[in-house]
Protein backbone atom coordinates (compact mmCIF):
# COMPACT_ATOMS: atom_id res chain seq x y z
CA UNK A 1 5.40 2.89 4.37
CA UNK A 2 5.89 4.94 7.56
CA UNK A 3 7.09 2.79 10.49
CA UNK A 4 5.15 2.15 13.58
CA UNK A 5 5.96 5.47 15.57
CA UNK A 6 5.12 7.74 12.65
CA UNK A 7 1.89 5.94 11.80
CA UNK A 8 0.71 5.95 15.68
CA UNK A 9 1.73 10.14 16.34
CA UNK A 10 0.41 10.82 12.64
CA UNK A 11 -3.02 9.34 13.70
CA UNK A 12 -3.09 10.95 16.80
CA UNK A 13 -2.57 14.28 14.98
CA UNK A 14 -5.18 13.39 12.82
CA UNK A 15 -7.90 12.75 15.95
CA UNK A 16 -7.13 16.09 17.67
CA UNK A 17 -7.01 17.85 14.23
CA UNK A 18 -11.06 17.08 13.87
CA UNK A 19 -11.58 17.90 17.70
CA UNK A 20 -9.68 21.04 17.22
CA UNK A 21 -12.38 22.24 14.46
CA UNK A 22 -14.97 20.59 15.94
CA UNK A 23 -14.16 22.77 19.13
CA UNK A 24 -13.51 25.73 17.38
CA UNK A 25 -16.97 25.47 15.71
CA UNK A 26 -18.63 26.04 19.23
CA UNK A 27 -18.32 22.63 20.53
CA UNK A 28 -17.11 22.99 24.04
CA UNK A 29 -16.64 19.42 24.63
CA UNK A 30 -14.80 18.88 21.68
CA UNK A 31 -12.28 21.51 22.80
CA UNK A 32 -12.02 20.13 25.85
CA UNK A 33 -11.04 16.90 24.37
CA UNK A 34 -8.00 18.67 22.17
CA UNK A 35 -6.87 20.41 25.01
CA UNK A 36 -6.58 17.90 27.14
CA UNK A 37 -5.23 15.32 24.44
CA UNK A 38 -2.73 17.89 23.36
CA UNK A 39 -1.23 18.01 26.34
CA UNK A 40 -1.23 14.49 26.47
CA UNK A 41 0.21 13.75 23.16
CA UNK A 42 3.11 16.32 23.99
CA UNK A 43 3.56 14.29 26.82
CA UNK A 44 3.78 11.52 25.12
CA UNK A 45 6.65 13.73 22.76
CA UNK A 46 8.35 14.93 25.99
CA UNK A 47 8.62 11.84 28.55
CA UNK A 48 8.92 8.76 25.59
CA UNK A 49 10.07 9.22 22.31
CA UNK A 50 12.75 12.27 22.77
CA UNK A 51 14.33 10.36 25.62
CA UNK A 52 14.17 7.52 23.57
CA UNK A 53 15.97 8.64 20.54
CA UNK A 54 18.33 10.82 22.77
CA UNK A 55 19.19 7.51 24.78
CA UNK A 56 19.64 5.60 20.62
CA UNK A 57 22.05 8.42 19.48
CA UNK A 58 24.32 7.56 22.59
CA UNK A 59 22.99 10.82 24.45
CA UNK A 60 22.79 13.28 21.45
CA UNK A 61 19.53 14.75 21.39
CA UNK A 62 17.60 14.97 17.70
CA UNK A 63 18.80 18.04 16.17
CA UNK A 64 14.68 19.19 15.77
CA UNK A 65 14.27 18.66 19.71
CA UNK A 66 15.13 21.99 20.85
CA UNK A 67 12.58 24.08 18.77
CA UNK A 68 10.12 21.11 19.52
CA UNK A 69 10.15 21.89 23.25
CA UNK A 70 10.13 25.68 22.59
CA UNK A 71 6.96 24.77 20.60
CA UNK A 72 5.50 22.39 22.96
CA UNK A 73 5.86 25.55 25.68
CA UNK A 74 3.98 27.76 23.22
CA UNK A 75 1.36 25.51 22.93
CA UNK A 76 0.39 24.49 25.42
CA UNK A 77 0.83 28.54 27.16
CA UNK A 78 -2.34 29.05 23.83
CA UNK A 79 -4.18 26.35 26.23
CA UNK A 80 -4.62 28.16 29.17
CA UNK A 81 -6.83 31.06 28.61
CA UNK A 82 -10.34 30.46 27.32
CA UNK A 83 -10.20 29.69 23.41
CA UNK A 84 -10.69 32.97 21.24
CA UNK A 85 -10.90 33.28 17.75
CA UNK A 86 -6.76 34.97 17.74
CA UNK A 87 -6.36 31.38 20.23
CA UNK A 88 -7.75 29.28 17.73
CA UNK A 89 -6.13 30.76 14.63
CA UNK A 90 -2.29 31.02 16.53
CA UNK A 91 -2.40 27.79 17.53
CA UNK A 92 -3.80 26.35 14.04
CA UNK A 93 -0.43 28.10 12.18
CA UNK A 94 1.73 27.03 15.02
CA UNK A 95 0.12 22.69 14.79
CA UNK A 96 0.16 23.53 10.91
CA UNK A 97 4.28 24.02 10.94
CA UNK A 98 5.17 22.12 14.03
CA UNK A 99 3.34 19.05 12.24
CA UNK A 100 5.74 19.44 9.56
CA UNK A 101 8.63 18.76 11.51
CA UNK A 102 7.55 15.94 12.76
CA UNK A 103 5.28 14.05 10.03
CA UNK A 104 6.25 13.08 6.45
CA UNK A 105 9.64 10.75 5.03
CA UNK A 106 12.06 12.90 6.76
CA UNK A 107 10.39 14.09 9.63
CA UNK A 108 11.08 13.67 13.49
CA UNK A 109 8.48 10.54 13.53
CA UNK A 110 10.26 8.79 10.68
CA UNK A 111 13.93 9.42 12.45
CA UNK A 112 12.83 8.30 15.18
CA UNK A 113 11.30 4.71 13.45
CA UNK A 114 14.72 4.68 11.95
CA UNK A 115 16.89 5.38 15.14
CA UNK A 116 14.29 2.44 17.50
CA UNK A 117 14.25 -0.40 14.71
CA UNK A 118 12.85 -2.73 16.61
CA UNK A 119 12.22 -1.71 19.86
CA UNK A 120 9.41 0.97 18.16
CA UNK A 121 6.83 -1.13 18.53
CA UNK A 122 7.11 -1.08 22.34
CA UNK A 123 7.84 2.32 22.48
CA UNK A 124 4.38 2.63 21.12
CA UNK A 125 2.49 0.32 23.28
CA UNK A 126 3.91 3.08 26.20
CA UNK A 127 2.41 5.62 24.23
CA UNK A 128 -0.80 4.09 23.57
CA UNK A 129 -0.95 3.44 27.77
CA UNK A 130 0.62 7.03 28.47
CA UNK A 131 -2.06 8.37 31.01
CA UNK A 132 -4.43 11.23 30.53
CA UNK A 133 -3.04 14.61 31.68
CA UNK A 134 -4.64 16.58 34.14
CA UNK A 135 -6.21 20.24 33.01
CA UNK A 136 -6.83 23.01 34.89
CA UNK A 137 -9.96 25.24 34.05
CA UNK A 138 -9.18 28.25 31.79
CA UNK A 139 -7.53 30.60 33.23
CA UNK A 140 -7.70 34.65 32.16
CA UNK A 141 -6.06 36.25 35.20
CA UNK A 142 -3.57 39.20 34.51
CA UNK A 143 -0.57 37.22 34.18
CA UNK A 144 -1.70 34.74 31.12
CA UNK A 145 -1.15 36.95 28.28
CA UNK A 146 1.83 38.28 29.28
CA UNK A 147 3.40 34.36 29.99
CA UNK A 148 1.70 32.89 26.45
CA UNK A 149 3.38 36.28 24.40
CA UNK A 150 7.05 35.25 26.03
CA UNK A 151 6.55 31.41 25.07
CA UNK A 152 5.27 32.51 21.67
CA UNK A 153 8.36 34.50 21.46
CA UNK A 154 10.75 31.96 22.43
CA UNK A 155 9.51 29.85 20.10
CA UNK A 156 9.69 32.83 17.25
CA UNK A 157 5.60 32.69 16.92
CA UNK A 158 3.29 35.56 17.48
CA UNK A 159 0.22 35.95 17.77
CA UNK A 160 -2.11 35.74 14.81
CA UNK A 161 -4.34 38.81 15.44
CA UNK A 162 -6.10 38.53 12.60
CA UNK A 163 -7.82 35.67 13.80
């Protein structure tokens, strides 16, 4: 049975999973729900439970953390202009295999339950009070899709044109 962090992140995947196709079905609300719980569950990632498993491996940070962050930049770069079809579909394939990092037996959320014994319960009771994160309205100025094509790149993504 998956420990307390896996079963708490997994969920949370779950809930923006249905807003994300909700939103990408036309509902603007429900978009702007993902978006803004994205960013807050990769806050969550960012300030709580790498920290935390850096700070139970004695400073070493989990091997996956590096492309994690890369992703996390790529992500949330697909956030900031207004959703399009080659939006929707880019960020899909990049949740689909950044997902499967972190969920299943041997995935970041499991190490992690493993590395926090029993201090994971508390580590999600932070998560669970982590605060909203503030968004920005879209944004679709000159400089956007030349920023969210060099964080797709250095996170080895691309855009998925055929939206």
């Amino acid at each position: 049975m998956p420990g307390p962090i896996a079963q708490w992140l997994s969920a949370d995947h779950a809930r923006l999973e249905a807003l994300f196709d909700r939103g990408t079905a036309g509902d603007a609300s429900a978009y702007g729900e993902f978006r803004s719980g994205l960013l807050r569950h990769i806050g969550i990632e960012e300030k709580l439970l790498m920290p935390a498993a850096q700070r139970a491996q004695g400073g070493r940070p989990l091997v996956a953390a590096a492309q994690l962050r890369l992703d996390h930049g790529a992500i949330a770069s697909l956030l900031v202009p207004t959703p399009t079809p080659v939006v929707a579909s880019t960020l899909r394939r990049i949740l689909a295999g950044h997902n499967q990092i972190e969920e299943g037996p041997d995935g970041v959320y499991a190490v992690c339950d493993g590395l926090l014994g029993d201090t994971a319960e508390g580590l999600v009771r932070e998560m669970a009070a982590y605060p909203a994160v503030p968004v920005s309205a879209h944004n679709d100025g000159p400089e956007v899709w030349p920023a969210v094509r060099r964080a797709l790149e250095r996170a080895g993504h691309r855009l998925h044109e055929d939206g």
